[in-house]
N, C-alpha and C. Protein backbone atom coordinates (compact mmCIF):
# COMPACT_ATOMS: atom_id res chain seq x y z
N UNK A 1 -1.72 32.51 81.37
CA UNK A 1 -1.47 31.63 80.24
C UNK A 1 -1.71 32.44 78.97
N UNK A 2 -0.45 32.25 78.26
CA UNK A 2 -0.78 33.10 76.83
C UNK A 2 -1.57 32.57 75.54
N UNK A 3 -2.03 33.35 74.70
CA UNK A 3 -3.35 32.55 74.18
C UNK A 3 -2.45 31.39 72.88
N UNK A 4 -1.79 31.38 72.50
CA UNK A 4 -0.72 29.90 71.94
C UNK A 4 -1.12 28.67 73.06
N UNK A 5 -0.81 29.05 74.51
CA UNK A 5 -1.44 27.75 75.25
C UNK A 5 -2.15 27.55 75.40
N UNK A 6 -3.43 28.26 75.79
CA UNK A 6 -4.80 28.65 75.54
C UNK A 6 -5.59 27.43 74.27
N UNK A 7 -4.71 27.37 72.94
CA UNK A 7 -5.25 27.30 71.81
C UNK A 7 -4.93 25.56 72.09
N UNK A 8 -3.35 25.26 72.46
CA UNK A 8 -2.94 23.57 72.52
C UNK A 8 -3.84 23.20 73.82
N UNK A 9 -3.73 23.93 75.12
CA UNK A 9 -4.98 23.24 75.90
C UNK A 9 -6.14 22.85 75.07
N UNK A 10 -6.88 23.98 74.64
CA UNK A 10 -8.36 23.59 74.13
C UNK A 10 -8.46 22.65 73.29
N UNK A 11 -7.35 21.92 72.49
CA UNK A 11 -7.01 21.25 70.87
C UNK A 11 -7.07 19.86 71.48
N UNK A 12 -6.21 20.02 72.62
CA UNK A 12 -6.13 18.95 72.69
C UNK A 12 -7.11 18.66 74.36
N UNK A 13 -6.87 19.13 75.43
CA UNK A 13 -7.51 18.36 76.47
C UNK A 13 -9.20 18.46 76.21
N UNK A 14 -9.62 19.48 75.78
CA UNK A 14 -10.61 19.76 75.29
C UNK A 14 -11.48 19.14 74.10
N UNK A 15 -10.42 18.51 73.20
CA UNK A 15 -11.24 18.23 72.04
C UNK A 15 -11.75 19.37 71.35
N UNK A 16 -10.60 20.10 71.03
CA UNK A 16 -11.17 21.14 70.13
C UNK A 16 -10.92 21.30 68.96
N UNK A 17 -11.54 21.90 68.25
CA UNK A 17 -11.37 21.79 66.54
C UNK A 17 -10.83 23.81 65.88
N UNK A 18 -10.11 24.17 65.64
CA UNK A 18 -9.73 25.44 65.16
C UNK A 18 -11.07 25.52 64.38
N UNK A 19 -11.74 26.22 64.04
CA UNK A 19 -12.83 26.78 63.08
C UNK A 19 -13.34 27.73 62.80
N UNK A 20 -12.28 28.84 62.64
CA UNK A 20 -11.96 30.33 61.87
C UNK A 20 -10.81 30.77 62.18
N UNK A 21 -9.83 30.84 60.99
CA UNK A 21 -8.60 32.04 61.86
C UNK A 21 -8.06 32.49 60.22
N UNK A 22 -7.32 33.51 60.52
CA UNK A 22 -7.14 34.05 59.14
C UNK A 22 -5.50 33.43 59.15
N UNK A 23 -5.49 33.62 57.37
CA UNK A 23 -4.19 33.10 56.85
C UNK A 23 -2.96 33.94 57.30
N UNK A 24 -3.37 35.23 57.83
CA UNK A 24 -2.33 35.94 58.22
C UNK A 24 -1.76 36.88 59.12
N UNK A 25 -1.12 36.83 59.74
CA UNK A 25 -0.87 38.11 60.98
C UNK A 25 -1.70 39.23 60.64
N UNK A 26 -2.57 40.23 60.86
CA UNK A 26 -3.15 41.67 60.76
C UNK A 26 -2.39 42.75 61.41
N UNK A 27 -2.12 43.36 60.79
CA UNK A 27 -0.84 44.45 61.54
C UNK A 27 -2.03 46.02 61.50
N UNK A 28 -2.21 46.30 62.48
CA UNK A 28 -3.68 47.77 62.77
C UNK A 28 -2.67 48.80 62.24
N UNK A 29 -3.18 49.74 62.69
CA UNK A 29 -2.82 51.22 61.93
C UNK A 29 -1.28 51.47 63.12
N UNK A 30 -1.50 51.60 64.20
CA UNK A 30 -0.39 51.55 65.16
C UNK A 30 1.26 50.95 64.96
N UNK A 31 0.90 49.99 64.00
CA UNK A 31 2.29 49.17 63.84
C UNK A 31 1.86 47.67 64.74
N UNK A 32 1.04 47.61 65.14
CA UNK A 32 0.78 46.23 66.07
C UNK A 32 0.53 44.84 65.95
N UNK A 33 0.94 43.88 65.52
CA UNK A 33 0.39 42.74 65.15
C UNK A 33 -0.63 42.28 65.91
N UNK A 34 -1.99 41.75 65.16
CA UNK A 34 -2.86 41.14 65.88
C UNK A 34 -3.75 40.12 65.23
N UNK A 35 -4.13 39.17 66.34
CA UNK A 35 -4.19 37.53 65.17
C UNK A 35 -5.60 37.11 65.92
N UNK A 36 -6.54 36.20 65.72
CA UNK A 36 -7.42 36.33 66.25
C UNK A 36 -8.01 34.56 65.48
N UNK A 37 -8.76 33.81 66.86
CA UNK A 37 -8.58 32.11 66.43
C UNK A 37 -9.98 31.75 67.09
N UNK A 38 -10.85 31.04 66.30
CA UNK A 38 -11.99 30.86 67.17
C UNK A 38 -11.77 29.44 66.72
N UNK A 39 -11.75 28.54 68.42
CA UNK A 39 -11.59 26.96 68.31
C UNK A 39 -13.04 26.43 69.26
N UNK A 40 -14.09 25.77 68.30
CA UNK A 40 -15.30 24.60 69.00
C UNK A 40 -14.89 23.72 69.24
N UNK A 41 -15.34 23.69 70.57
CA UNK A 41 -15.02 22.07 71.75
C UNK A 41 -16.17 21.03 71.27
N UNK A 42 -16.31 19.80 71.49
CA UNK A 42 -17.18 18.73 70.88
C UNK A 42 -18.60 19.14 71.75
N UNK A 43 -18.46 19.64 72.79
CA UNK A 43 -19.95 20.33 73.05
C UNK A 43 -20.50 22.23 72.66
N UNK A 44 -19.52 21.56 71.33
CA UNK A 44 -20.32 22.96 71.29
C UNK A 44 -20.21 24.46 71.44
N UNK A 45 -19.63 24.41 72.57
CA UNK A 45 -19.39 25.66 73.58
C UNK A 45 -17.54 26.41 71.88
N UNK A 46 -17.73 27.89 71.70
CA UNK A 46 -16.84 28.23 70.66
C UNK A 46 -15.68 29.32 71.88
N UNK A 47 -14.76 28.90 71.67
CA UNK A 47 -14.09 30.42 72.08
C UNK A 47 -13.02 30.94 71.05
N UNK A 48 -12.90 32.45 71.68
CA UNK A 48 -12.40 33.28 70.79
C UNK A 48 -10.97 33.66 71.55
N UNK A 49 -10.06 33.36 70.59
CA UNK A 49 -8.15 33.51 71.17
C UNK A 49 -7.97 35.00 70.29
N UNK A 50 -7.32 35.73 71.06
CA UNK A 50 -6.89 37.08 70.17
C UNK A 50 -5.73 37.27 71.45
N UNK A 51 -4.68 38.04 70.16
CA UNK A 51 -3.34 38.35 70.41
C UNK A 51 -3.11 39.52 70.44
N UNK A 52 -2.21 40.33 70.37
CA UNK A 52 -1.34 41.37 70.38
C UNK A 52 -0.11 41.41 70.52
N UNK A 53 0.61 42.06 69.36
CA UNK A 53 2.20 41.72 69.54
C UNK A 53 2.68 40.68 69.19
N UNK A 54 4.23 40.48 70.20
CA UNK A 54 4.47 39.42 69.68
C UNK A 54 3.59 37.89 70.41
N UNK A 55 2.80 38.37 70.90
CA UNK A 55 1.89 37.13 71.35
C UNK A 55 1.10 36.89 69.97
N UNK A 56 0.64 37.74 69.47
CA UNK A 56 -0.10 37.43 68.70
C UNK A 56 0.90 36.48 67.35
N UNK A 57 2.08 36.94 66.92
CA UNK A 57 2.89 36.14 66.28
C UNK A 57 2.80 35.04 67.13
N UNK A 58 3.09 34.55 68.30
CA UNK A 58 3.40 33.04 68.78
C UNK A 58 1.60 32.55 68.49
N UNK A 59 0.57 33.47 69.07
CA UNK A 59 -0.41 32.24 68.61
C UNK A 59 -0.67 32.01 66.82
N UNK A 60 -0.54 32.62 66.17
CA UNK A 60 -0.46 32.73 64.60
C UNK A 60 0.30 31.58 64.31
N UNK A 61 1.73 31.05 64.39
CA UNK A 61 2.55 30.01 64.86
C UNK A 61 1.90 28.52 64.88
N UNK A 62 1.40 29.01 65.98
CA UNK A 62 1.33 27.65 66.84
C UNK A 62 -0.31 27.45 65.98
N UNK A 63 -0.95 28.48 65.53
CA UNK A 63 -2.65 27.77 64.81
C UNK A 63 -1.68 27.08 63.54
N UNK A 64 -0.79 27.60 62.78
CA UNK A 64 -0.33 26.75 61.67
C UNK A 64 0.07 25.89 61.90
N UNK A 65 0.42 25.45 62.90
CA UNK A 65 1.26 24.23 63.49
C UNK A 65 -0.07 23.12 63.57
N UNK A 66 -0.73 23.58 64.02
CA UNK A 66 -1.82 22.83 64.98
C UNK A 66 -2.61 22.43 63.66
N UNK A 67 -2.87 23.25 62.77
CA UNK A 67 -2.81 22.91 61.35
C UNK A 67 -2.36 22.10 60.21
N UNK A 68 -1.41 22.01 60.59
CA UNK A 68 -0.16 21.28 60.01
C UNK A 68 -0.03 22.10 58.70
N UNK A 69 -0.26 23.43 58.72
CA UNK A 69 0.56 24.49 57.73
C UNK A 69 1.93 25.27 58.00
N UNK A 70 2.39 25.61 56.87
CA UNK A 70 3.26 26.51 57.64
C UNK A 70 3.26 27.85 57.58
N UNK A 71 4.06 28.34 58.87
CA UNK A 71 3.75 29.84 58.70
C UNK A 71 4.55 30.79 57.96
């Protein structure tokens, strides 16, 4: 499962809340896009979503979505 589904599982079956991600794709020295999403579940428990590539564009996407921003 790629971390975009990762992020709508946790949002929603989970009860999770997004609560850090940056406003923007990070592109490293390589040429690589990489995006990085930490979503808390109602107990508490935090996890950390990180991308690479074009994964990392689809989860970047889908946190603005889940947001209701756009990307």
């Amino acid at each position: 499962m790629d971390a975009s589904k990762r992020l709508t599982v946790l949002c929603s079956r989970e009860n999770g809340k997004i609560t850090r991600y940056p406003e923007k794709l990070r592109t490293l020295d390589n040429g690589v896009e990489h995006y990085f999403v930490e979503v808390t579940c109602n107990d508490g428990i935090q996890y950390g979503l990180q991308a690479f590539g074009e994964e990392a564009v689809s989860l970047f996407k889908e946190t603005m979505k889940t947001l209701g921003k756009s990307a």
